[in-house]
C-alpha atoms as a PDB file:
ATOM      1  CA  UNK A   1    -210.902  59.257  76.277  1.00  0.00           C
ATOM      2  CA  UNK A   2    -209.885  58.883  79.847  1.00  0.00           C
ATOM      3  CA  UNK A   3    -207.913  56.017  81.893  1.00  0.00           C
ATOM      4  CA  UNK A   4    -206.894  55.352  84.615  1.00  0.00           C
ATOM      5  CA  UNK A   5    -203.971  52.950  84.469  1.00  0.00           C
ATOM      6  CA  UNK A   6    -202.259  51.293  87.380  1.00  0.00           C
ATOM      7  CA  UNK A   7    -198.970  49.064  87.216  1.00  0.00           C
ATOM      8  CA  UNK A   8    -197.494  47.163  90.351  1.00  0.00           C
ATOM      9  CA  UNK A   9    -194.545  45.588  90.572  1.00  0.00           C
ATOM     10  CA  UNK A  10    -193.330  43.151  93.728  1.00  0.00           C
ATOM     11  CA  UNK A  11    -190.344  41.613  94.406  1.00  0.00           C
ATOM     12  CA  UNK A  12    -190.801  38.551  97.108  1.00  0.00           C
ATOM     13  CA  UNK A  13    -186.898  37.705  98.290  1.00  0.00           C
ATOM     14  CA  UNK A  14    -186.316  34.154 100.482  1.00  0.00           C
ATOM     15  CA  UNK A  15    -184.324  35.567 101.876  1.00  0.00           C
ATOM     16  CA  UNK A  16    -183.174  39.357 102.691  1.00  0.00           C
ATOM     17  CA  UNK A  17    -182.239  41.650  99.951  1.00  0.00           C
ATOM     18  CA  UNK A  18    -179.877  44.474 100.698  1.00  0.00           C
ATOM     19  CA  UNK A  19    -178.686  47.611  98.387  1.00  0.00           C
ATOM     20  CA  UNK A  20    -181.141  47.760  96.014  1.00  0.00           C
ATOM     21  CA  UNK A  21    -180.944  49.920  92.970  1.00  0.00           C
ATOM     22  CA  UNK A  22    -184.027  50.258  90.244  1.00  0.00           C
ATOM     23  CA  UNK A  23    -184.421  52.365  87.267  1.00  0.00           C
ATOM     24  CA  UNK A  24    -187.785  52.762  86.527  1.00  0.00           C
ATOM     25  CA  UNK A  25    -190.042  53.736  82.912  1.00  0.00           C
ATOM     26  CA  UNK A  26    -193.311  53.600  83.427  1.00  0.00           C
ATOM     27  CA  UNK A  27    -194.321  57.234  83.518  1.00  0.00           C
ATOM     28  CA  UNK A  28    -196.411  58.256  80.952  1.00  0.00           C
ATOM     29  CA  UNK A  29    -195.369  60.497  78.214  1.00  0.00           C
ATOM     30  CA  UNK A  30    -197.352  63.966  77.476  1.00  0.00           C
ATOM     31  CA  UNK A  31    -196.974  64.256  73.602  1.00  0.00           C
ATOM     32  CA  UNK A  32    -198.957  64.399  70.541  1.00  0.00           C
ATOM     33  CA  UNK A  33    -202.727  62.162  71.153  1.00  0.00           C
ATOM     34  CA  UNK A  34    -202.161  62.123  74.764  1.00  0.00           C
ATOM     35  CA  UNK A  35    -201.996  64.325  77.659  1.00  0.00           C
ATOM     36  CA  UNK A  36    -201.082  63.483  81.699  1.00  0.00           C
ATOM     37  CA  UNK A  37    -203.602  64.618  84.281  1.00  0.00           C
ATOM     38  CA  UNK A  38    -202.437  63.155  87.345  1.00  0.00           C
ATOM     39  CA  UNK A  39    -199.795  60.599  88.286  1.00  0.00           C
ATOM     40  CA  UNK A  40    -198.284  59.293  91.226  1.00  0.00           C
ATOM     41  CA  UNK A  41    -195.237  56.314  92.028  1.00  0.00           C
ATOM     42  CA  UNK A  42    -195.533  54.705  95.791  1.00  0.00           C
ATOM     43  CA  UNK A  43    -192.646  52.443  96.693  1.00  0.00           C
ATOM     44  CA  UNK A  44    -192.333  49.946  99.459  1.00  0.00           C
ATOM     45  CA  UNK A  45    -189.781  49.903 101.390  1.00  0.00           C
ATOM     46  CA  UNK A  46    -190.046  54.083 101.549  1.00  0.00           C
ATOM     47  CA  UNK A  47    -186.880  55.404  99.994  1.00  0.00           C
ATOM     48  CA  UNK A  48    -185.875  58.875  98.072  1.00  0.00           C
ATOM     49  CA  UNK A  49    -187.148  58.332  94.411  1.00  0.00           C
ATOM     50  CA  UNK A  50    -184.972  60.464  91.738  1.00  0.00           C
ATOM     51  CA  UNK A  51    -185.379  60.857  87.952  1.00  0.00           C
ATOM     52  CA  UNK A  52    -183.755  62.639  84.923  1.00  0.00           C
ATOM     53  CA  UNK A  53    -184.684  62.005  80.847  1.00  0.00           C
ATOM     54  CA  UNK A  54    -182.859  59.831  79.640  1.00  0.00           C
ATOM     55  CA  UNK A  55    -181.396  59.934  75.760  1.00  0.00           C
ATOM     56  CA  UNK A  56    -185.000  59.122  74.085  1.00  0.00           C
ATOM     57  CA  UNK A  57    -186.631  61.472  76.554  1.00  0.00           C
ATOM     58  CA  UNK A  58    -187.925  59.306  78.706  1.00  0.00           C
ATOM     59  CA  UNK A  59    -188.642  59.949  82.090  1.00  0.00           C
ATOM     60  CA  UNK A  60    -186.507  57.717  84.329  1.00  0.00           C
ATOM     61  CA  UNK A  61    -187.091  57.236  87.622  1.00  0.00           C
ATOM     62  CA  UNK A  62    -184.273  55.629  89.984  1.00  0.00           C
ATOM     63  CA  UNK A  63    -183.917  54.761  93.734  1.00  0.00           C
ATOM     64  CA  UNK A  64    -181.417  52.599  96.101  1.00  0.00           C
ATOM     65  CA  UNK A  65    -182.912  50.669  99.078  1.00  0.00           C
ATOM     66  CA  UNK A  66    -179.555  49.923 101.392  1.00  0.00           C
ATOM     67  CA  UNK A  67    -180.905  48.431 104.299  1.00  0.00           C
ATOM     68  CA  UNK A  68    -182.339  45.126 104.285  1.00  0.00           C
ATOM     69  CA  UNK A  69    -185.106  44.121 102.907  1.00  0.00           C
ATOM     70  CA  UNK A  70    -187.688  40.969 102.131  1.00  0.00           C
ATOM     71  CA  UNK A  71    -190.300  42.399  99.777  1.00  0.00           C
ATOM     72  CA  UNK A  72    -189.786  45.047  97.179  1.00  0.00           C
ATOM     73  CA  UNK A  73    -192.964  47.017  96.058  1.00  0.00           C
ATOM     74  CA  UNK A  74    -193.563  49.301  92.835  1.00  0.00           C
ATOM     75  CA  UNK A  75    -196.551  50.834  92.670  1.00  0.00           C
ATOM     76  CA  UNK A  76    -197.086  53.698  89.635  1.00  0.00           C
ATOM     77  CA  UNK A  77    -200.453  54.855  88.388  1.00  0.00           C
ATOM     78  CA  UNK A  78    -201.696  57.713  86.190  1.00  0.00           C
ATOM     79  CA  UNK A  79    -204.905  59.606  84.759  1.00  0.00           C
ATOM     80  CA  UNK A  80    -203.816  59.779  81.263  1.00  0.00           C
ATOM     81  CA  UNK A  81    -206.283  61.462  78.654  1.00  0.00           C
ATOM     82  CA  UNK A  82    -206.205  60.929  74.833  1.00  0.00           C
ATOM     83  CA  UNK A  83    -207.336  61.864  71.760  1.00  0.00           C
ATOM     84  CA  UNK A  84    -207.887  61.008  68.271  1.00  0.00           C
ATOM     85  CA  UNK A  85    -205.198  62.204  66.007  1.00  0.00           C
ATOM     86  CA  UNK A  86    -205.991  63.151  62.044  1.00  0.00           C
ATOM     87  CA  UNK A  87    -203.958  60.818  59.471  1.00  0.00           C
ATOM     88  CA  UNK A  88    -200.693  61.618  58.276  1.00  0.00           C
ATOM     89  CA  UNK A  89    -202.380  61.987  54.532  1.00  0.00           C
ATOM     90  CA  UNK A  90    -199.265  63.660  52.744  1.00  0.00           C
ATOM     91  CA  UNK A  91    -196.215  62.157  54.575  1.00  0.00           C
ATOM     92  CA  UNK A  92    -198.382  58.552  53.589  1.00  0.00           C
ATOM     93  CA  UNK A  93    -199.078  59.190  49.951  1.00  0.00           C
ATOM     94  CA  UNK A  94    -195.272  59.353  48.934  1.00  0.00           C
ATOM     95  CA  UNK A  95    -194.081  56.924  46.812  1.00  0.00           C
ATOM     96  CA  UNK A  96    -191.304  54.430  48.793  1.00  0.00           C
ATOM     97  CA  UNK A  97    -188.801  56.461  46.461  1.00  0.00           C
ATOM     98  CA  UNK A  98    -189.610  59.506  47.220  1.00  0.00           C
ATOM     99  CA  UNK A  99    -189.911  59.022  50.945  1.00  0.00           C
ATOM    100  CA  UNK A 100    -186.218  57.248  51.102  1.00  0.00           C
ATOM    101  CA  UNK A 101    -184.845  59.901  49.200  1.00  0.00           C
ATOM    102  CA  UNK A 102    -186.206  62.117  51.503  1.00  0.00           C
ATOM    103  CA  UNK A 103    -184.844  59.827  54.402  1.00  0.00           C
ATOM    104  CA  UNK A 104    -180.978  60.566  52.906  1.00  0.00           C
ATOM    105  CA  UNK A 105    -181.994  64.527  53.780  1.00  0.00           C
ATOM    106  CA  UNK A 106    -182.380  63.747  57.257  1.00  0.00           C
ATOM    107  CA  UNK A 107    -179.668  60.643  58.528  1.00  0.00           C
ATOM    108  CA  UNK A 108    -178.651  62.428  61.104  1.00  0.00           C
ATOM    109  CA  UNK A 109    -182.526  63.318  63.199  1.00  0.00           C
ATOM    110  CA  UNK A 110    -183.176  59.359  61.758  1.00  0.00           C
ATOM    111  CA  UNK A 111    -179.699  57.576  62.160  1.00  0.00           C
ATOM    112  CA  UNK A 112    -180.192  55.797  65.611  1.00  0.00           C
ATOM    113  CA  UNK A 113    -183.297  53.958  63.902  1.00  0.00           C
ATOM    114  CA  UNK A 114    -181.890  52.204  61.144  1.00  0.00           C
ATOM    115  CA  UNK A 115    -179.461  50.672  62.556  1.00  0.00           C
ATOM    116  CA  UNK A 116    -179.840  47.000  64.153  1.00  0.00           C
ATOM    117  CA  UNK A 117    -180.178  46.898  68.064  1.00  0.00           C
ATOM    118  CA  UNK A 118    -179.745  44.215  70.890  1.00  0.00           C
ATOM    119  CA  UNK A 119    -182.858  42.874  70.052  1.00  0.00           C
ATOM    120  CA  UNK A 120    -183.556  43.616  66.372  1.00  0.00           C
ATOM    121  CA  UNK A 121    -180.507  42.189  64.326  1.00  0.00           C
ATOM    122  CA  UNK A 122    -180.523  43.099  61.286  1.00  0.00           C
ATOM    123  CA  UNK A 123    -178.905  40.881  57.712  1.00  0.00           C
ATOM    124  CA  UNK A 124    -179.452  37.153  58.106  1.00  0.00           C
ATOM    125  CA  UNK A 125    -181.770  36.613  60.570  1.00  0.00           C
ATOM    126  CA  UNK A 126    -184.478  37.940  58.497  1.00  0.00           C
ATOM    127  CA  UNK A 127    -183.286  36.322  55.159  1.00  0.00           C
ATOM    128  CA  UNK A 128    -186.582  34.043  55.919  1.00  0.00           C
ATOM    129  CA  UNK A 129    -188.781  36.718  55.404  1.00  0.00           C
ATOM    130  CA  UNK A 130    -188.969  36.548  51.626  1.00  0.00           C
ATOM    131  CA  UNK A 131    -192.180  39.000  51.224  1.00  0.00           C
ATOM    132  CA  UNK A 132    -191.477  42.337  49.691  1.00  0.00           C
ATOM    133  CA  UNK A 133    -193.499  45.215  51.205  1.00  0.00           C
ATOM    134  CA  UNK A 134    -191.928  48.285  50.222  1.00  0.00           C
ATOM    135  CA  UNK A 135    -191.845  48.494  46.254  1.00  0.00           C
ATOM    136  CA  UNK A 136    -190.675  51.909  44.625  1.00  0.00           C
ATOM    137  CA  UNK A 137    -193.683  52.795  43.043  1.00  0.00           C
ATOM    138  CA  UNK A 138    -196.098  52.217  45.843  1.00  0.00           C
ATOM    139  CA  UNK A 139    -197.020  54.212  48.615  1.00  0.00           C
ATOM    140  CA  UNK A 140    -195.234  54.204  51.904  1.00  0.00           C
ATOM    141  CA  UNK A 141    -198.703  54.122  53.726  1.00  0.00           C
ATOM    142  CA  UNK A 142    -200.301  51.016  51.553  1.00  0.00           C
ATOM    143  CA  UNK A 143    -196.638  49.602  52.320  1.00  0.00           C
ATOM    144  CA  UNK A 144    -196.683  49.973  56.205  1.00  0.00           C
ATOM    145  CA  UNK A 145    -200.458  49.067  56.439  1.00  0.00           C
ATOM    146  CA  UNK A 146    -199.324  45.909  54.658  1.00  0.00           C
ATOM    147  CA  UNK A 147    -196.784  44.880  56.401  1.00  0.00           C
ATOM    148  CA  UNK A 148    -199.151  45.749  59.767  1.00  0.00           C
ATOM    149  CA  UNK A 149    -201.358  43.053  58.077  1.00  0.00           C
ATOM    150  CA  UNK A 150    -198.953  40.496  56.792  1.00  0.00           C
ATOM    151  CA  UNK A 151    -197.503  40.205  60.466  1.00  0.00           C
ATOM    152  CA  UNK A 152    -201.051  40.016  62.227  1.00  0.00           C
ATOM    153  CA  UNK A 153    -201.937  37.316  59.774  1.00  0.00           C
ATOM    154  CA  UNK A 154    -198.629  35.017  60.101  1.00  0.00           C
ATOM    155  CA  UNK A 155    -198.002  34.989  63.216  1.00  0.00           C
ATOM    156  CA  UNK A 156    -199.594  33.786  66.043  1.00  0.00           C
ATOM    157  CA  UNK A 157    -200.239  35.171  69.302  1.00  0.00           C
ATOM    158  CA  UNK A 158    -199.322  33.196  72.463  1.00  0.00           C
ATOM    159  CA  UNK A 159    -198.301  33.973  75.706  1.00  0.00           C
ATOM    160  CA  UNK A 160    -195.572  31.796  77.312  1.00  0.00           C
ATOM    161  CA  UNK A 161    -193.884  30.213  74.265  1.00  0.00           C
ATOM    162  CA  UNK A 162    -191.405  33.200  74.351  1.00  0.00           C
ATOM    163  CA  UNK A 163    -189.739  35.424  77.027  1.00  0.00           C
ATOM    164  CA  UNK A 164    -187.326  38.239  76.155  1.00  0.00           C
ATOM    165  CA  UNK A 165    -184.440  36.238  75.783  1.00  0.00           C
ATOM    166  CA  UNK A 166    -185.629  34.394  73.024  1.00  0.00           C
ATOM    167  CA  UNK A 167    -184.044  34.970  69.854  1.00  0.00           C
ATOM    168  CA  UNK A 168    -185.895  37.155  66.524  1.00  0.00           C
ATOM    169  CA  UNK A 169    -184.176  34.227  64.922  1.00  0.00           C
ATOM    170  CA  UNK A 170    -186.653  31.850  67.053  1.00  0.00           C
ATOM    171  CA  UNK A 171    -189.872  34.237  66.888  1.00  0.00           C
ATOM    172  CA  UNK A 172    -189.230  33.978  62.823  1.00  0.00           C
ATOM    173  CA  UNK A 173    -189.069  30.183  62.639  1.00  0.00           C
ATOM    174  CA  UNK A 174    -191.926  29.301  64.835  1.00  0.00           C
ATOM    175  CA  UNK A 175    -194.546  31.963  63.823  1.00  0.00           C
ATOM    176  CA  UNK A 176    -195.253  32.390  67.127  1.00  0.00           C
ATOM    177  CA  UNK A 177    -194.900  35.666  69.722  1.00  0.00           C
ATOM    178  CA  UNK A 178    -196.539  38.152  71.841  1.00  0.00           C
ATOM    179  CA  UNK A 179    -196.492  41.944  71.266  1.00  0.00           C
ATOM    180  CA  UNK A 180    -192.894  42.519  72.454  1.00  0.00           C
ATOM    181  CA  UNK A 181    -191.879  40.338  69.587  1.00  0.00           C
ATOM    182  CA  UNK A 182    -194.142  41.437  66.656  1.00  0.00           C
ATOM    183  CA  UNK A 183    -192.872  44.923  67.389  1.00  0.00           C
ATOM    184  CA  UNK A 184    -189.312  43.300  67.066  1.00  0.00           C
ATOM    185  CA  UNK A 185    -189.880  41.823  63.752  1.00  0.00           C
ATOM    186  CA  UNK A 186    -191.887  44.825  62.319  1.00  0.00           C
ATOM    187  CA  UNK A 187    -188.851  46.847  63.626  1.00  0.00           C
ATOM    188  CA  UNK A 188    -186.392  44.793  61.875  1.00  0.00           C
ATOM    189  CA  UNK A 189    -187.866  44.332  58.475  1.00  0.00           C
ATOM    190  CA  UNK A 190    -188.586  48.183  58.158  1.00  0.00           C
ATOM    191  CA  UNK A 191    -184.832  48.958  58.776  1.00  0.00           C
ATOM    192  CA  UNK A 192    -183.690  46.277  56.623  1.00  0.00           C
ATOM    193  CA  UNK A 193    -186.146  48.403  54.483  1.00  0.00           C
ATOM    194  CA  UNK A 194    -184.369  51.796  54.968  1.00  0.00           C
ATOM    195  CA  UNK A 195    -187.867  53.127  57.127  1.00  0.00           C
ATOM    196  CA  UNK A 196    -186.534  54.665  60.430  1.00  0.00           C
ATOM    197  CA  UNK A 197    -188.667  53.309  63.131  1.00  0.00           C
ATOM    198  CA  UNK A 198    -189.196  52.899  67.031  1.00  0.00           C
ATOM    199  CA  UNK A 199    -190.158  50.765  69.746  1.00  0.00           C
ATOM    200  CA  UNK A 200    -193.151  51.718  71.704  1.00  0.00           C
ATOM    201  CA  UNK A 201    -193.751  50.983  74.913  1.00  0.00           C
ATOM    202  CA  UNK A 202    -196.690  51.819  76.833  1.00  0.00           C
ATOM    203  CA  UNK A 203    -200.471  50.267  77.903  1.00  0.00           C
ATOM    204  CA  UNK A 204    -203.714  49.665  75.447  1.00  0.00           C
ATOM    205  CA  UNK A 205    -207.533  49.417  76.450  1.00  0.00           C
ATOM    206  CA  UNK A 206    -208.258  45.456  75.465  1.00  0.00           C
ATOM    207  CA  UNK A 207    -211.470  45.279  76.728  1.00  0.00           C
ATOM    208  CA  UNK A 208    -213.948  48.634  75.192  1.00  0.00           C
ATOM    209  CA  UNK A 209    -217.157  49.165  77.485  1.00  0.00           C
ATOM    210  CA  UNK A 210    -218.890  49.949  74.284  1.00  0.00           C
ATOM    211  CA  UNK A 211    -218.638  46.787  72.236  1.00  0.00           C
ATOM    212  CA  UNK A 212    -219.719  43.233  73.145  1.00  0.00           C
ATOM    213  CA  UNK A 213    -217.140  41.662  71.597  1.00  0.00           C
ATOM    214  CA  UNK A 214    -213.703  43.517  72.200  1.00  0.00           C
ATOM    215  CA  UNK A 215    -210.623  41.438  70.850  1.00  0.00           C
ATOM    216  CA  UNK A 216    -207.371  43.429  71.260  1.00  0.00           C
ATOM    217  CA  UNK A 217    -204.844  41.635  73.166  1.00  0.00           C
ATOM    218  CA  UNK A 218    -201.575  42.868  75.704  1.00  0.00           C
ATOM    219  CA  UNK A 219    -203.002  44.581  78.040  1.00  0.00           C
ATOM    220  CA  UNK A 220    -202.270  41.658  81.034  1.00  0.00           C
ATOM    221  CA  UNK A 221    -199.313  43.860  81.059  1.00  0.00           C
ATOM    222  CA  UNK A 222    -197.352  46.379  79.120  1.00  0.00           C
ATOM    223  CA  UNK A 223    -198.104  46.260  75.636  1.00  0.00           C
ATOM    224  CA  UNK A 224    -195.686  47.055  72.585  1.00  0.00           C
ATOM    225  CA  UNK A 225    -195.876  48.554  69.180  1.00  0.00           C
ATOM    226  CA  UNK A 226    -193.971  50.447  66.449  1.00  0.00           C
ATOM    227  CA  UNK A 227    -193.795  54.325  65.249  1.00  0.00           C
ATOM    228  CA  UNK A 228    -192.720  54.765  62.013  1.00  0.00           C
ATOM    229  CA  UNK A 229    -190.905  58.034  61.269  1.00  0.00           C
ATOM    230  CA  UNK A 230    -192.651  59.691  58.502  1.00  0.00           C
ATOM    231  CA  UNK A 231    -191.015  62.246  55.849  1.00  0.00           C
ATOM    232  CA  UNK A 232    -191.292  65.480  57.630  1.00  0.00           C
ATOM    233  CA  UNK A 233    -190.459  63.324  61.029  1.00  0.00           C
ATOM    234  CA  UNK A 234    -193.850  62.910  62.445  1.00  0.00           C
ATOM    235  CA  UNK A 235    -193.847  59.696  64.075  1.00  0.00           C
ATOM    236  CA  UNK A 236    -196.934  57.402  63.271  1.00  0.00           C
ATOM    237  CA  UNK A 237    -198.067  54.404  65.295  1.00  0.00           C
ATOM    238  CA  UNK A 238    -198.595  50.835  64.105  1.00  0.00           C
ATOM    239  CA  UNK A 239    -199.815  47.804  66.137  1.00  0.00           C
ATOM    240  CA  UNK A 240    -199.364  44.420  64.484  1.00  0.00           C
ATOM    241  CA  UNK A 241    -200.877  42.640  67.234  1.00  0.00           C
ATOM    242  CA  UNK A 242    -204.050  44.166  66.801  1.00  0.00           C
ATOM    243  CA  UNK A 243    -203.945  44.798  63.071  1.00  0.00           C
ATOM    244  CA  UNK A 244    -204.609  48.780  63.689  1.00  0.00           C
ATOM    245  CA  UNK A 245    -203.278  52.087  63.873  1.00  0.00           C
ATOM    246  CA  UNK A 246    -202.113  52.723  67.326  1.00  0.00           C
ATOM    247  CA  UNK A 247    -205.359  55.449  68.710  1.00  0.00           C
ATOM    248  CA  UNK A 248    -206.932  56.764  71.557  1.00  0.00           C
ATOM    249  CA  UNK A 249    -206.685  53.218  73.192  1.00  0.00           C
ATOM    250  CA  UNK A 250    -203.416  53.175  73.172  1.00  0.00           C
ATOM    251  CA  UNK A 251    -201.368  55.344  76.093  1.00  0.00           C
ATOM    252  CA  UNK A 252    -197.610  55.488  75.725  1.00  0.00           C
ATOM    253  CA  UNK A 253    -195.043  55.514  78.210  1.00  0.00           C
ATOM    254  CA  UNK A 254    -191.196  55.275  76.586  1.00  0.00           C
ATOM    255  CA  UNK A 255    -190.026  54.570  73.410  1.00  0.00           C
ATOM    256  CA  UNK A 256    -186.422  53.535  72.250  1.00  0.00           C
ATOM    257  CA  UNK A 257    -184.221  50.955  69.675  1.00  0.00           C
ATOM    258  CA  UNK A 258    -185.854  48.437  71.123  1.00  0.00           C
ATOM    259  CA  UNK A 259    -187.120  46.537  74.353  1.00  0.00           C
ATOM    260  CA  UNK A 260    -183.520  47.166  76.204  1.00  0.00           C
ATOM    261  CA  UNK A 261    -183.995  51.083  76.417  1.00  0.00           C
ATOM    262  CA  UNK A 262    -187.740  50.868  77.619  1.00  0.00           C
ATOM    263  CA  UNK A 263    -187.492  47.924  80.359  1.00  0.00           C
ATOM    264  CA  UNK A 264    -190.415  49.294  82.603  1.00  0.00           C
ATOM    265  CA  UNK A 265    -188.370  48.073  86.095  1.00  0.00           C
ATOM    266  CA  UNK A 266    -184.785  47.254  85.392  1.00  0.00           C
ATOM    267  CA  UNK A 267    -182.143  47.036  88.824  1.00  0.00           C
ATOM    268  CA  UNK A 268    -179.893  45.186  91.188  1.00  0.00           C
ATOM    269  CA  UNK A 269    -179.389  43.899  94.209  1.00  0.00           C
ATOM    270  CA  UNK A 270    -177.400  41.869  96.721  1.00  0.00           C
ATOM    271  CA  UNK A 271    -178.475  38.689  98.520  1.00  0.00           C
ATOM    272  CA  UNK A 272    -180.504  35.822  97.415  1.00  0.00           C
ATOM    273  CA  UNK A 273    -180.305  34.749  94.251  1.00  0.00           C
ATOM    274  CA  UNK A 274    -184.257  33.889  93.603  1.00  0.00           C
ATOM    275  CA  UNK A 275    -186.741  35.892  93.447  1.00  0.00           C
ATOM    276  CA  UNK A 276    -190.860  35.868  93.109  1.00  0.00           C
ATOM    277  CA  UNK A 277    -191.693  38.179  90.835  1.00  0.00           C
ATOM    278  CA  UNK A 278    -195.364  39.816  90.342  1.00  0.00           C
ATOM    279  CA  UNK A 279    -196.716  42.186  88.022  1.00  0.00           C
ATOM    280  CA  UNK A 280    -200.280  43.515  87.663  1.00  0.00           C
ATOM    281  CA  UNK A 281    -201.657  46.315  85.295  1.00  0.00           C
ATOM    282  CA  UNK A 282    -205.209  47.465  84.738  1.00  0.00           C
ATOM    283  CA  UNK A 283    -206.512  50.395  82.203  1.00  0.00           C
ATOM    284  CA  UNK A 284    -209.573  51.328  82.916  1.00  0.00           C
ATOM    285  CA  UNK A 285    -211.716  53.826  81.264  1.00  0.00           C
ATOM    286  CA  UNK A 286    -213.049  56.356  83.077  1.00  0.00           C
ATOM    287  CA  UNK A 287    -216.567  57.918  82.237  1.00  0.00           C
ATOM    288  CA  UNK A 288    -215.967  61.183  84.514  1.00  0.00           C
ATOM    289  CA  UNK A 289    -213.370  63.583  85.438  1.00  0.00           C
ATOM    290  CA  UNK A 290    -210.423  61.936  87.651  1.00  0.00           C
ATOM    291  CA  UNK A 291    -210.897  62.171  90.907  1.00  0.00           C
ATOM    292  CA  UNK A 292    -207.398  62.890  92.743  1.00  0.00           C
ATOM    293  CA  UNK A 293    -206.197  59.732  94.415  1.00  0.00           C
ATOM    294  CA  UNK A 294    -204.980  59.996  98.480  1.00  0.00           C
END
């Protein structure tokens, strides 16, 4: 499949803004499933834009604005193409023994994901989640598929009764979320597990031209979900909001601990202290070759 995927950003200021500094993720990744064709980053006020990889290998793009300013403008897009990509059969069909004892042969490729992160504690915050997904005897792919289901079925998705300061503690007790904190909870219970696992973030196709009735949810911006490291450390993709395997609708864009080492537009500034704040993404699917954009 093809997309093209835009994602503005604007900053409204009541007053003026001055020194300006922005890191910016929202480049997407060329890796296994998906490939980049064409991609471009406009910014408003015109300034120098820089960019290194950061630890995860991300690509990180940063500028400074230092004059004054009243309106701050982020505009990325990309032609992204993907594919599908054949199931992990072997690394899945290990028992949950097997595939932690072959998780001690490899702490130090899978150490930074087990441990608990800003925004996936680990201990007694999940001491409410009672279930038991990952038995000894079973397999570690009928154990992550379940736990893909269990969440999707619990919890609800809603928009606006969390932001990304609420608590896992919070998202636990009121069964309620959006895709940033499913991805959170699946996160936490697989390391509580011993699983080494990932945040995801990146953009998904919720509406398919080919079906009357599509029902996948997050794309009104960017959307989050969970690789799992799998013995042999292929990394395999898991969407609880959708109840699926993360596919060719899916497009990826950075991946970390959690939420804190993918924020898509993260900076500073001096001046006033409010701000309006705007953020529009579309993914559309595009039926012929990409046309290069002026």
């Amino acid at each position: 499949m093809r997309f093209h995927i835009s994602h503005q950003t604007q900053y409204d200021y009541p007053f003026y803004a001055s020194d300006s500094f922005a890191e910016l993720r929202v480049c997407p990744q060329d890796g296994p499933g998906q490939k980049v064709l064409q991609r471009g980053l406009e910014i408003s006020p015109q300034t120098l834009v820089e960019q290194y990889s950061d630890y995860f290998g991300n690509t990180v793009e940063f500028f400074s604005i230092p004059y004054r300013h009243q309106k701050l403008s982020v505009h990325a897009w990309a032609d992204v193409e993907t594919e599908s990509l054949p199931m992990p059969t072997l690394a899945l069909e290990v028992t949950t023994a097997e595939a932690l004892q072959i998780y001690k042969g490899q702490i130090l490729d899978i150490f930074d994901f087990l441990q608990p992160s800003h925004y996936v504690p680990l201990g007694e915050v999940l001491k409410e989640i009672e279930e038991v997904f990952f038995r000894p005897s079973r397999t570690l792919g009928e154990s992550l598929l379940e736990l893909n289901s269990w969440i999707h079925g619990n919890f609800e998705y809603k928009q606006g009764v969390t932001d990304i300061s609420t608590p896992l503690r919070q998202v636990i007790a009121q069964r309620k979320g959006v895709c940033q904190d499913f991805a959170h909870l699946m996160l936490g219970i697989l390391r509580r597990s011993g699983i080494p696992a990932r945040y995801v973030s990146g953009y998904i196709e919720a509406v398919d031209p080919t079906k009357k009735k599509p029902n996948l949810v997050g794309a009104a911006a960017s959307h989050a979900w969970v690789e799992v490291l799998l013995p042999g450390l292929n990394w395999w993709g898991l969407d609880p909001t959708n109840h699926q395997v993360a596919g060719e609708r899916h497009v990826r864009v950075a991946v970390g601990r959690d939420y804190r080492d993918v924020t898509p537009v993260r900076g500073t500034y001096l001046g006033a202290q409010h701000q309006k704040l705007q953020v529009i993404v579309s993914m559309k699917r595009q039926t012929q070759p990409a046309v290069p954009s002026l």
